[in-house]
PDB file of N, CA and C in Angstrom:
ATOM      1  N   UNK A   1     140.448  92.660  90.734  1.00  0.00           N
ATOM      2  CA  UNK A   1     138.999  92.523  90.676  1.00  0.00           C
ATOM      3  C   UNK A   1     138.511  91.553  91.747  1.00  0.00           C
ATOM      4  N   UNK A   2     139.276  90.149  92.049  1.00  0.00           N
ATOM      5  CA  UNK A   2     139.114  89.518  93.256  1.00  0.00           C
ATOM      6  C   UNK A   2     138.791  90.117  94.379  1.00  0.00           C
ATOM      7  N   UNK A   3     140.295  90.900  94.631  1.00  0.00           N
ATOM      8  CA  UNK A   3     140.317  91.513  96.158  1.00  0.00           C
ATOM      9  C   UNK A   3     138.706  92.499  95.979  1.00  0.00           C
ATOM     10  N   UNK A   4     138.116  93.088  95.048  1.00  0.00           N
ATOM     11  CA  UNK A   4     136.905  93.951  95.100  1.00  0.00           C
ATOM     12  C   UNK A   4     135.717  92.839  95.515  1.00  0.00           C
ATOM     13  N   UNK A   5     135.992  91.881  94.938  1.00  0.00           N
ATOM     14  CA  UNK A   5     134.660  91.090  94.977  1.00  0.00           C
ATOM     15  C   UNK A   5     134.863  90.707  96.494  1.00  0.00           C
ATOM     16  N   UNK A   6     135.860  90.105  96.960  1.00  0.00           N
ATOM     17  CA  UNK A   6     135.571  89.401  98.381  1.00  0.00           C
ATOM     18  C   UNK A   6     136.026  90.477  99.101  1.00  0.00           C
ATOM     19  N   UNK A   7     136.031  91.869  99.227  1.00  0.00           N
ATOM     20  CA  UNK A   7     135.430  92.916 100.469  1.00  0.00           C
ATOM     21  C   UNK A   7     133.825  93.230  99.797  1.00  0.00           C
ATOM     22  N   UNK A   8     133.688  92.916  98.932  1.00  0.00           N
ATOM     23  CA  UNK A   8     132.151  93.152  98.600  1.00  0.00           C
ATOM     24  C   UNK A   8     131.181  92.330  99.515  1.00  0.00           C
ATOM     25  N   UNK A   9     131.796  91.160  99.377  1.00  0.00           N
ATOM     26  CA  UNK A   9     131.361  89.695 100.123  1.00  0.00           C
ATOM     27  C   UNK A   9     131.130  89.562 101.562  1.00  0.00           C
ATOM     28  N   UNK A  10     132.309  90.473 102.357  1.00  0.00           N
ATOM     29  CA  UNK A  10     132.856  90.945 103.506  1.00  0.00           C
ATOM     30  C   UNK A  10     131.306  91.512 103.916  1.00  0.00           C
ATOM     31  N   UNK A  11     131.602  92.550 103.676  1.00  0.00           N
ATOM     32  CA  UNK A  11     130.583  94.196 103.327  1.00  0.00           C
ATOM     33  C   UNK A  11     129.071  93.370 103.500  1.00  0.00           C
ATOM     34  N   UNK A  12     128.673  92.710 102.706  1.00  0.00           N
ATOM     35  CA  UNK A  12     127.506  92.704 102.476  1.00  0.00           C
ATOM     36  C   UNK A  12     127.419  91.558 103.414  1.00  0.00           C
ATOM     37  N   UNK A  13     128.231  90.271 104.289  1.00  0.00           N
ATOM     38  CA  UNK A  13     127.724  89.626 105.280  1.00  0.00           C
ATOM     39  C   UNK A  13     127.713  90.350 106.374  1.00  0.00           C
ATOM     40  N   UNK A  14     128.833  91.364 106.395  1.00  0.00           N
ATOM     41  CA  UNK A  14     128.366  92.306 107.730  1.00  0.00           C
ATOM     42  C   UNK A  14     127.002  92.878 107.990  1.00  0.00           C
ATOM     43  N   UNK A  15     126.691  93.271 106.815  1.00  0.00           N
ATOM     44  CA  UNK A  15     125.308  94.133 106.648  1.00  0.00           C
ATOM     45  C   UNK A  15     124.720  92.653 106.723  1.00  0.00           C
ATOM     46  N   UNK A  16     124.246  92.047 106.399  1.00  0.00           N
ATOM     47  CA  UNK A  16     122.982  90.727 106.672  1.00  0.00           C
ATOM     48  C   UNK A  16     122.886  90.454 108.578  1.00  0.00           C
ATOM     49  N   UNK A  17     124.543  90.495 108.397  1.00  0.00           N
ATOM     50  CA  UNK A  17     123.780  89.779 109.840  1.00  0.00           C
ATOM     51  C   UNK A  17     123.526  91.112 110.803  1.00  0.00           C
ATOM     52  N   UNK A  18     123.962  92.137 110.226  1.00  0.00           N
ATOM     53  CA  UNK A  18     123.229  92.937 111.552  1.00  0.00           C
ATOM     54  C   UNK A  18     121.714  93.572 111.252  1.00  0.00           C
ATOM     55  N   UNK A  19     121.698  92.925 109.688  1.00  0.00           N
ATOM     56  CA  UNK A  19     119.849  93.140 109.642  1.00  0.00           C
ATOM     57  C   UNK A  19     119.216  91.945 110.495  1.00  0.00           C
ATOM     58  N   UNK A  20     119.779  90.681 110.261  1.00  0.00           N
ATOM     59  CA  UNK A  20     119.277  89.443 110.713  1.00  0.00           C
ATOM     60  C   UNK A  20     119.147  90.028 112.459  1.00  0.00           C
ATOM     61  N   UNK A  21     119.929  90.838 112.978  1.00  0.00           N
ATOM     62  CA  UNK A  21     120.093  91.238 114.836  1.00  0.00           C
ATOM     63  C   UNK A  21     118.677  92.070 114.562  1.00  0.00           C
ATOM     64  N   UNK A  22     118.966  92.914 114.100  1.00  0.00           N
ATOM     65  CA  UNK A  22     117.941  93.783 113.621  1.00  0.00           C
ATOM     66  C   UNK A  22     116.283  93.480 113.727  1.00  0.00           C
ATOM     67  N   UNK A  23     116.482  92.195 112.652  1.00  0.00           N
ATOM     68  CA  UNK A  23     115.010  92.124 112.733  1.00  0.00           C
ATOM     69  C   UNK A  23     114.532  90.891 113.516  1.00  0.00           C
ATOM     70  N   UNK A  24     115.398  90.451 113.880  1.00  0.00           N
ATOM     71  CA  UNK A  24     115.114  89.488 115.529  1.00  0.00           C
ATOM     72  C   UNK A  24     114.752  90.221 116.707  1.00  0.00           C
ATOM     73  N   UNK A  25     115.500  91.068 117.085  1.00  0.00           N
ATOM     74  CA  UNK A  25     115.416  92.380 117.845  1.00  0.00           C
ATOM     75  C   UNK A  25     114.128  92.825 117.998  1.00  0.00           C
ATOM     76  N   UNK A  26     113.912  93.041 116.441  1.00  0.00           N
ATOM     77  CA  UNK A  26     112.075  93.788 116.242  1.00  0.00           C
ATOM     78  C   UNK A  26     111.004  92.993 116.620  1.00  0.00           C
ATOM     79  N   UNK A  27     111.226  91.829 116.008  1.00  0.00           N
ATOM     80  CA  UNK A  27     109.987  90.347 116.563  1.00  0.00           C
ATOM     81  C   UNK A  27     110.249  90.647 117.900  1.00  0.00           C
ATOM     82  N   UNK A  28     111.322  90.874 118.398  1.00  0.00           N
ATOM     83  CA  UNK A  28     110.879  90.508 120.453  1.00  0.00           C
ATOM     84  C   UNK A  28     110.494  91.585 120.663  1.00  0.00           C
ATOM     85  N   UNK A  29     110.959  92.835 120.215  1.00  0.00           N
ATOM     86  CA  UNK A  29     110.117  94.141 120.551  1.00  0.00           C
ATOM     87  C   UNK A  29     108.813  93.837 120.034  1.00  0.00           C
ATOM     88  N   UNK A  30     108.289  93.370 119.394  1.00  0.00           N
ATOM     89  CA  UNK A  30     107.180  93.092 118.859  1.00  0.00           C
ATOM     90  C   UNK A  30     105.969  92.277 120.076  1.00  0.00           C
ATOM     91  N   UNK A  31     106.481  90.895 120.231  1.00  0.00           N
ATOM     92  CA  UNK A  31     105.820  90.318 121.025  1.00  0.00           C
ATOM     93  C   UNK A  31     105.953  90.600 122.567  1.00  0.00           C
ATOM     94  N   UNK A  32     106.796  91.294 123.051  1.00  0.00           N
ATOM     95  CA  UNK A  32     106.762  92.271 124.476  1.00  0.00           C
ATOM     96  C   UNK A  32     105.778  93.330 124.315  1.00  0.00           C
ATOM     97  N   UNK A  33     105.504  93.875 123.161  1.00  0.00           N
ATOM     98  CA  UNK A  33     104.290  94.673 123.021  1.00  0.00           C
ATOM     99  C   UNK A  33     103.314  94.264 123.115  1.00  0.00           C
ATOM    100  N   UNK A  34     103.023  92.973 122.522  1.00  0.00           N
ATOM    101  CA  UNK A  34     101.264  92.812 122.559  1.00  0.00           C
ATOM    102  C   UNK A  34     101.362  92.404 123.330  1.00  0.00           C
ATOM    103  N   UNK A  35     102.155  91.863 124.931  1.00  0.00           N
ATOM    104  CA  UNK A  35     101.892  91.290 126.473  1.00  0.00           C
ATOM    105  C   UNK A  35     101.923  92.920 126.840  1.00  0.00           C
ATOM    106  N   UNK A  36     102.029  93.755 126.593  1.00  0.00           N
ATOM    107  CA  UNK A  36     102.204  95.016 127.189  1.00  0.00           C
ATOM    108  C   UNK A  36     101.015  95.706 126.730  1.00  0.00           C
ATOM    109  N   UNK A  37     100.656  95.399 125.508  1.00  0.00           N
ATOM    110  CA  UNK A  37      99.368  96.325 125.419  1.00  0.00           C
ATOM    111  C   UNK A  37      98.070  95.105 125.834  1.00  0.00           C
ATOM    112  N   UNK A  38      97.693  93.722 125.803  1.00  0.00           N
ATOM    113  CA  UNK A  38      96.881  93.059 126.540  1.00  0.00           C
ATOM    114  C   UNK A  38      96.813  93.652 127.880  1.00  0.00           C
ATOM    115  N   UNK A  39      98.268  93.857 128.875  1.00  0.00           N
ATOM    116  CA  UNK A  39      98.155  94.030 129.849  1.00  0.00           C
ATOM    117  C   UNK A  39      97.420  95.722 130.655  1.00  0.00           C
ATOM    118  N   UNK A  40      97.501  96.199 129.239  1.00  0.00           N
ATOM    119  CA  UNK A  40      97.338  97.623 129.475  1.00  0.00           C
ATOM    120  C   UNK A  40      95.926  97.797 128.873  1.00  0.00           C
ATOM    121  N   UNK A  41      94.773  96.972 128.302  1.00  0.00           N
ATOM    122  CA  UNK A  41      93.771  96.769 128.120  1.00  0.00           C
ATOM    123  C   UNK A  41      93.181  96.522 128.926  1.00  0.00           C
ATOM    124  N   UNK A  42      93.790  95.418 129.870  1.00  0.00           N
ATOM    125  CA  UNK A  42      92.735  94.780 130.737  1.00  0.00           C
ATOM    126  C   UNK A  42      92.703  95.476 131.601  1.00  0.00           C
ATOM    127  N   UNK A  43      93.898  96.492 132.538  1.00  0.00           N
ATOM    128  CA  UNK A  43      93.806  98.133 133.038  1.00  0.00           C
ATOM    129  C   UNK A  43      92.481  98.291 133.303  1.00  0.00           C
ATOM    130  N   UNK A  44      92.685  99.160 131.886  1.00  0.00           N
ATOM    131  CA  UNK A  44      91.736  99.952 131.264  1.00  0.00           C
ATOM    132  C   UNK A  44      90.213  99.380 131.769  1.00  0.00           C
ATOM    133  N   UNK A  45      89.580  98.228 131.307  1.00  0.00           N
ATOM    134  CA  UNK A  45      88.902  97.551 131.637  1.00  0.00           C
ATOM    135  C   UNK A  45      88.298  97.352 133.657  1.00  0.00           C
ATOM    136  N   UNK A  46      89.476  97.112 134.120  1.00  0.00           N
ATOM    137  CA  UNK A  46      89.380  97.206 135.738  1.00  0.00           C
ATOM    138  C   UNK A  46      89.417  98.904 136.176  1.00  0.00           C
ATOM    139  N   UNK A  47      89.622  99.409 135.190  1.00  0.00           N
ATOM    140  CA  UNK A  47      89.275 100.972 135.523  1.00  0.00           C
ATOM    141  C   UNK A  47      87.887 101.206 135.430  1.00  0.00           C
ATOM    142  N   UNK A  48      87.789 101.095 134.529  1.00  0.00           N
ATOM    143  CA  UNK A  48      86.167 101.245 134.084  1.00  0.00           C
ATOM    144  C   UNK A  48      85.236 100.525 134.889  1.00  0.00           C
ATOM    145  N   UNK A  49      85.838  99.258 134.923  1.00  0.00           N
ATOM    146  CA  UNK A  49      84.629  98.681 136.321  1.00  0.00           C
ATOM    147  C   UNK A  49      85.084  99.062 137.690  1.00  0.00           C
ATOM    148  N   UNK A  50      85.290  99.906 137.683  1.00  0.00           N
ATOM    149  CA  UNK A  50      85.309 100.775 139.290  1.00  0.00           C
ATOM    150  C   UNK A  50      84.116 100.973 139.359  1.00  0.00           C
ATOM    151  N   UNK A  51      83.843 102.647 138.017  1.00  0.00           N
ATOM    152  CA  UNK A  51      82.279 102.974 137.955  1.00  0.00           C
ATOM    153  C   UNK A  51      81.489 102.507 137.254  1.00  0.00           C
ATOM    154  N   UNK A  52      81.804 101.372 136.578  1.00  0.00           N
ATOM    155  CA  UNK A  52      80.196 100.628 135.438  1.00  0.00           C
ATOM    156  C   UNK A  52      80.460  99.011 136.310  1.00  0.00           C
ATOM    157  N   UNK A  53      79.637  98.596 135.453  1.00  0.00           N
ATOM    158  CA  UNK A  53      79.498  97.519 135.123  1.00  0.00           C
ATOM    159  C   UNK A  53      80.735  96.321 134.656  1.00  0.00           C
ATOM    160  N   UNK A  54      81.129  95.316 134.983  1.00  0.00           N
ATOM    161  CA  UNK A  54      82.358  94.632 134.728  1.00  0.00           C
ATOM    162  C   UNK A  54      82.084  94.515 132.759  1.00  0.00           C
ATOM    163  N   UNK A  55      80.727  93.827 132.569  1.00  0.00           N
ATOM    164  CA  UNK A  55      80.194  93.466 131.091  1.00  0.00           C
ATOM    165  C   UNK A  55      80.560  95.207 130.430  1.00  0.00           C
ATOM    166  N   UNK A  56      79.795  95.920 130.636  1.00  0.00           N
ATOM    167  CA  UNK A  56      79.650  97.275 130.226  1.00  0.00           C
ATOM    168  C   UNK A  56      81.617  98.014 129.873  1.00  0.00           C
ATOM    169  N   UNK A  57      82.409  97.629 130.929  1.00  0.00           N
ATOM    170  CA  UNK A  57      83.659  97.940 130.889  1.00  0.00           C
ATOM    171  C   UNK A  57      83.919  97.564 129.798  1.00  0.00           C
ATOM    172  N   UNK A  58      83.829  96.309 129.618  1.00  0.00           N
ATOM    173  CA  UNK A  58      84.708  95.048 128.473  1.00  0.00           C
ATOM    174  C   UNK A  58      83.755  95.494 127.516  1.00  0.00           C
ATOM    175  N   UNK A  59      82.669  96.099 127.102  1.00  0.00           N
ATOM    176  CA  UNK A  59      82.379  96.179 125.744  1.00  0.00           C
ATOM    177  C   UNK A  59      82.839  97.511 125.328  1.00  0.00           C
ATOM    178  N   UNK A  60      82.891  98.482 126.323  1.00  0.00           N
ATOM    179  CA  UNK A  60      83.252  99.812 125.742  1.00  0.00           C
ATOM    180  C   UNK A  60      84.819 100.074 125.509  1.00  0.00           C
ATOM    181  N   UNK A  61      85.475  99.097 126.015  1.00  0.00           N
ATOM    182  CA  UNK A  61      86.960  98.912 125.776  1.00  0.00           C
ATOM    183  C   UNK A  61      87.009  97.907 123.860  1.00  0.00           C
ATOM    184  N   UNK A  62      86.049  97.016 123.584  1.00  0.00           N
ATOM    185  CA  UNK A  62      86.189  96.041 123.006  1.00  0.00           C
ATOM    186  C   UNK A  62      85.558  97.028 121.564  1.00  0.00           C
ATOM    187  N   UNK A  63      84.492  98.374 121.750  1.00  0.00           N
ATOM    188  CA  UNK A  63      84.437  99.314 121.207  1.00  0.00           C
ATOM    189  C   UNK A  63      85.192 100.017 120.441  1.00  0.00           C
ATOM    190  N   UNK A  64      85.706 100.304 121.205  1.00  0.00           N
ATOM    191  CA  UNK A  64      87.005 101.155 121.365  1.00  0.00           C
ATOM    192  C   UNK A  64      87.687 100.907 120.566  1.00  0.00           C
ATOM    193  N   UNK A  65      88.685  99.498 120.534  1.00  0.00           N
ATOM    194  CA  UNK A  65      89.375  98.638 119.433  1.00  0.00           C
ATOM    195  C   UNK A  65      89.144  98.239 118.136  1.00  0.00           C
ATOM    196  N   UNK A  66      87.334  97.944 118.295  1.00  0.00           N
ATOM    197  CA  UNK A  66      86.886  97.974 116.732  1.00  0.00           C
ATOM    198  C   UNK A  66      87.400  99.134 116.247  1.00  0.00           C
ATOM    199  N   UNK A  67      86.949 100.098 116.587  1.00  0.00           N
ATOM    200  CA  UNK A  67      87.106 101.835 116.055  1.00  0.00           C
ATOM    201  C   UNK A  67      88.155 101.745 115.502  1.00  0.00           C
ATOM    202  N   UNK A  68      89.506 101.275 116.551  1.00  0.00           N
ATOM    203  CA  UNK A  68      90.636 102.262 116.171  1.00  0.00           C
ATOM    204  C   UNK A  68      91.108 100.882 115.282  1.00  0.00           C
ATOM    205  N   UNK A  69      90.563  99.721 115.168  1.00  0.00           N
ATOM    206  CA  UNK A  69      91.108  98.426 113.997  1.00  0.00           C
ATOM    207  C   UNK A  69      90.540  99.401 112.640  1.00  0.00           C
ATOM    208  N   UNK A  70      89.175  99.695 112.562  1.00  0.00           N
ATOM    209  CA  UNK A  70      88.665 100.401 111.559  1.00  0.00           C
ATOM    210  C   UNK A  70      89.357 101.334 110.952  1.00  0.00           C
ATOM    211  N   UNK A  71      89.696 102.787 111.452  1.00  0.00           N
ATOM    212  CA  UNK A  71      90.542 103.620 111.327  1.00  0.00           C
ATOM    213  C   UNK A  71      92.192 103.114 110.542  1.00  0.00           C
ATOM    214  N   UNK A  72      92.122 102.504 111.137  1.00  0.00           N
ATOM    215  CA  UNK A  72      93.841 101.134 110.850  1.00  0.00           C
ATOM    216  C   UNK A  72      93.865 101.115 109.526  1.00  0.00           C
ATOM    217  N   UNK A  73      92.892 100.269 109.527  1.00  0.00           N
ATOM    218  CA  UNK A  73      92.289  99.477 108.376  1.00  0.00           C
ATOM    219  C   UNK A  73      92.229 100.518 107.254  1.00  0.00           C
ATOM    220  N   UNK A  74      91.702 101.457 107.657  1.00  0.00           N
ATOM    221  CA  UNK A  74      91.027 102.548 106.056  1.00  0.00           C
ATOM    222  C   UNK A  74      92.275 103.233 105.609  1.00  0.00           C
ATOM    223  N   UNK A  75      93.383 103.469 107.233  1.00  0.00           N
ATOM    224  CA  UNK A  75      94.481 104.134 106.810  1.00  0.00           C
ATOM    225  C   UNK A  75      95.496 103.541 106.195  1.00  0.00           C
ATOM    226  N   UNK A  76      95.805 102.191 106.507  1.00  0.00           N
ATOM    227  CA  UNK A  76      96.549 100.982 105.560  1.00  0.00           C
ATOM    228  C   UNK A  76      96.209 100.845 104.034  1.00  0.00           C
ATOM    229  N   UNK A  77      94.839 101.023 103.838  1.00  0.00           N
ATOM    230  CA  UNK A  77      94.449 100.515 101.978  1.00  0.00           C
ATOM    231  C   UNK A  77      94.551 101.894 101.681  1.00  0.00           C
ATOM    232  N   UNK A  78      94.384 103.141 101.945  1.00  0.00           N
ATOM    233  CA  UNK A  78      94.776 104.331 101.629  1.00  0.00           C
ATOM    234  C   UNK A  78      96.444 104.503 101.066  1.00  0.00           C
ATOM    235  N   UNK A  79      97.123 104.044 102.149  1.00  0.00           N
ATOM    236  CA  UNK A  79      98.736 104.028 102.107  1.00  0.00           C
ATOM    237  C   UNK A  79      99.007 103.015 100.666  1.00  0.00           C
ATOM    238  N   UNK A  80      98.337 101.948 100.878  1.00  0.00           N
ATOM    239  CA  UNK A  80      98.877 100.697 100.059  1.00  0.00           C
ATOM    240  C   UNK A  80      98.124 100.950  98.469  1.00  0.00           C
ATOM    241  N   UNK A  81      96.910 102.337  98.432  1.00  0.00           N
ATOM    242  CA  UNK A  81      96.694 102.179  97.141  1.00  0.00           C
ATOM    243  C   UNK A  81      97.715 103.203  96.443  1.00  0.00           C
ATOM    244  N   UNK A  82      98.411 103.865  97.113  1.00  0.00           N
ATOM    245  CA  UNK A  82      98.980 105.233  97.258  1.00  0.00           C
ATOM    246  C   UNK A  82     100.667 104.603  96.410  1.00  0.00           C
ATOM    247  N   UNK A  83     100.726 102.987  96.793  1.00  0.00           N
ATOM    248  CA  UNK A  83     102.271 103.076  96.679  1.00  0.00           C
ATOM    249  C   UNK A  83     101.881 101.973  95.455  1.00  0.00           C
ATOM    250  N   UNK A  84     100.266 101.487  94.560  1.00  0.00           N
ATOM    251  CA  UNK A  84     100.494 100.571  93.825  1.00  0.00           C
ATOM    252  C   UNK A  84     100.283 101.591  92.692  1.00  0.00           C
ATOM    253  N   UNK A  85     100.096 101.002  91.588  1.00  0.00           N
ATOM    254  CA  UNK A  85     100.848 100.032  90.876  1.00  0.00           C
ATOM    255  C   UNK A  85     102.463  99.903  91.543  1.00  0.00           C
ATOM    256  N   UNK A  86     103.525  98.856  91.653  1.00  0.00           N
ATOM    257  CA  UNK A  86     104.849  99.022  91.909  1.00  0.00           C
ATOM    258  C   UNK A  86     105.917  99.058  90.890  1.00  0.00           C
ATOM    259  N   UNK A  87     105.111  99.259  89.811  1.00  0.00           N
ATOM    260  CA  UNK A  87     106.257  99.954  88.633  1.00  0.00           C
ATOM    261  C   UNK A  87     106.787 101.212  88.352  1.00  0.00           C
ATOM    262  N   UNK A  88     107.724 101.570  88.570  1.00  0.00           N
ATOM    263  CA  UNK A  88     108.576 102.512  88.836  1.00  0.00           C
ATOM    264  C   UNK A  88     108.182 103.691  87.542  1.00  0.00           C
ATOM    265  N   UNK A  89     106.911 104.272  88.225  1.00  0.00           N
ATOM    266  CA  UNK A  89     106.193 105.098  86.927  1.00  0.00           C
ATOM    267  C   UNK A  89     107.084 105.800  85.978  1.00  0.00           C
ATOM    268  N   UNK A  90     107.572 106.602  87.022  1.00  0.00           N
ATOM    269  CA  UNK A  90     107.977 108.361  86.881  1.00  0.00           C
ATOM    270  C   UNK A  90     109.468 107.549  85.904  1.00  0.00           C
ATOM    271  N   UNK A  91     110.058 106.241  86.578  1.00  0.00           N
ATOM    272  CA  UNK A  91     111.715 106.099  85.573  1.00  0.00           C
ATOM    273  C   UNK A  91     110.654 105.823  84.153  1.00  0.00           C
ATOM    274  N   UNK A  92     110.160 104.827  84.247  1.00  0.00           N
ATOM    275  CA  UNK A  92     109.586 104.416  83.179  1.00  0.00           C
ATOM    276  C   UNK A  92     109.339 105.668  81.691  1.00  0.00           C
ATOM    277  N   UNK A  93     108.334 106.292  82.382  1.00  0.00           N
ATOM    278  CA  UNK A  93     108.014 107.774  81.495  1.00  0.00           C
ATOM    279  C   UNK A  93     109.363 108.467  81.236  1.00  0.00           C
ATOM    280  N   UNK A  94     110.201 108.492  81.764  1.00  0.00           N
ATOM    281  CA  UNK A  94     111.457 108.970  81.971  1.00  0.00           C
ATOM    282  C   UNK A  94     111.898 108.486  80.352  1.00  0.00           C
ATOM    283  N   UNK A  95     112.105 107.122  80.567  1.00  0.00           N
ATOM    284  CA  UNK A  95     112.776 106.338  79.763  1.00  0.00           C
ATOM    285  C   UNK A  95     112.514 106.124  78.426  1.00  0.00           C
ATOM    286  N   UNK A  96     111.056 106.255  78.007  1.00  0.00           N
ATOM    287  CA  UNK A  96     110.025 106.561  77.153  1.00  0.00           C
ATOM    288  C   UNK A  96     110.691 107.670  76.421  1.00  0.00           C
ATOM    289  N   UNK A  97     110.355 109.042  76.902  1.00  0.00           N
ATOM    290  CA  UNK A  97     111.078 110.279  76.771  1.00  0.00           C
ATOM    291  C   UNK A  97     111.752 110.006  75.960  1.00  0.00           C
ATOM    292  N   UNK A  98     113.299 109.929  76.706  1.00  0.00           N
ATOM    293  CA  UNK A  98     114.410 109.633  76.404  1.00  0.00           C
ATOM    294  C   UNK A  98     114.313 108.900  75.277  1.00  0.00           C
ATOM    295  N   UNK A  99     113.258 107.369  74.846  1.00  0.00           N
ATOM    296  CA  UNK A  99     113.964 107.077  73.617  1.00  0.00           C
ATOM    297  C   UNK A  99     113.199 107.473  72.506  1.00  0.00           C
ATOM    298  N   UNK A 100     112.113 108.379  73.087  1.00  0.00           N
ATOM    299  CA  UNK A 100     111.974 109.144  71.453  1.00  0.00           C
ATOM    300  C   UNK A 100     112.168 110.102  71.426  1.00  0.00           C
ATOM    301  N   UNK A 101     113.446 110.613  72.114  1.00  0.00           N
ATOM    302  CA  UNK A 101     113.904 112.181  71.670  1.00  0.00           C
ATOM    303  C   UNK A 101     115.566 111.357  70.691  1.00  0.00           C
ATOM    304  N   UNK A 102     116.058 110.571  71.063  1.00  0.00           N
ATOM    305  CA  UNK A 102     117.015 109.442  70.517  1.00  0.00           C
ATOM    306  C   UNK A 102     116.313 109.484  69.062  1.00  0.00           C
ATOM    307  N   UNK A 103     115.225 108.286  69.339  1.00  0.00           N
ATOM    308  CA  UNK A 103     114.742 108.534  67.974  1.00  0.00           C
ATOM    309  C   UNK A 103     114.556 109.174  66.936  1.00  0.00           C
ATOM    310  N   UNK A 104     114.169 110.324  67.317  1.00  0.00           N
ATOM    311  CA  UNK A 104     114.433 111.855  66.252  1.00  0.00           C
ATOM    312  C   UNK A 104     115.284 111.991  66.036  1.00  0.00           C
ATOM    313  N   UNK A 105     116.118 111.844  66.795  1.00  0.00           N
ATOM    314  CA  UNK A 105     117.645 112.793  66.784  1.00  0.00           C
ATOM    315  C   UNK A 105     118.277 112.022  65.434  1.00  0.00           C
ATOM    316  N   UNK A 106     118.433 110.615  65.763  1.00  0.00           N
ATOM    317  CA  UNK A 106     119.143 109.917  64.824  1.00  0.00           C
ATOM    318  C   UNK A 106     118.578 108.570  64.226  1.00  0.00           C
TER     319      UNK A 106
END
């Protein structure tokens, strides 16, 4: 039963630390993105003031972002009302079931 427990022990520090790589990994993919999408805003922005206005650029870009934060936004509390309550309905009712068909039985 030892030898089970300490490859269990094994097993499961292997798995930590390559979540720990994992999600270190993701934070820098993370913050290389928002220098990558700032940088790809302000683009956008020096595009637009080719043919407008420099002010006019930066608001229809700054537009733009409300929108798609909005959109974000409605599609996130949609998702997040979708996954609450977090009690595991369907076992629950399951389990219910189960103990009053028990009950009858015996």
């Amino acid at each position: 039963m030892s030898l089970q427990r300490e490859l269990a022990k094994l097993e499961m520090s292997r798995k930590a630390g390559a979540l720990g790589a994992g999600v270190g990994l993701g934070v820098a993919a993370a913050v290389v993105g928002v220098f990558a999408l700032a940088l790809g805003l302000g683009t956008a922005v020096v595009a637009l003031a080719i043919v407008l206005d420099l002010w006019l650029a930066f608001l229809i870009v700054f537009a733009a972002l409300l929108l798609l934060t909005a959109l974000l936004g409605l599609l996130a509390v949609r998702a997040l009302r979708k996954g609450t309550p977090l009690a595991p309905e369907q076992a629950l009712d399951e389990a219910r079931r189960t103990r009053m068909v028990l009950k009858h039985r015996g």
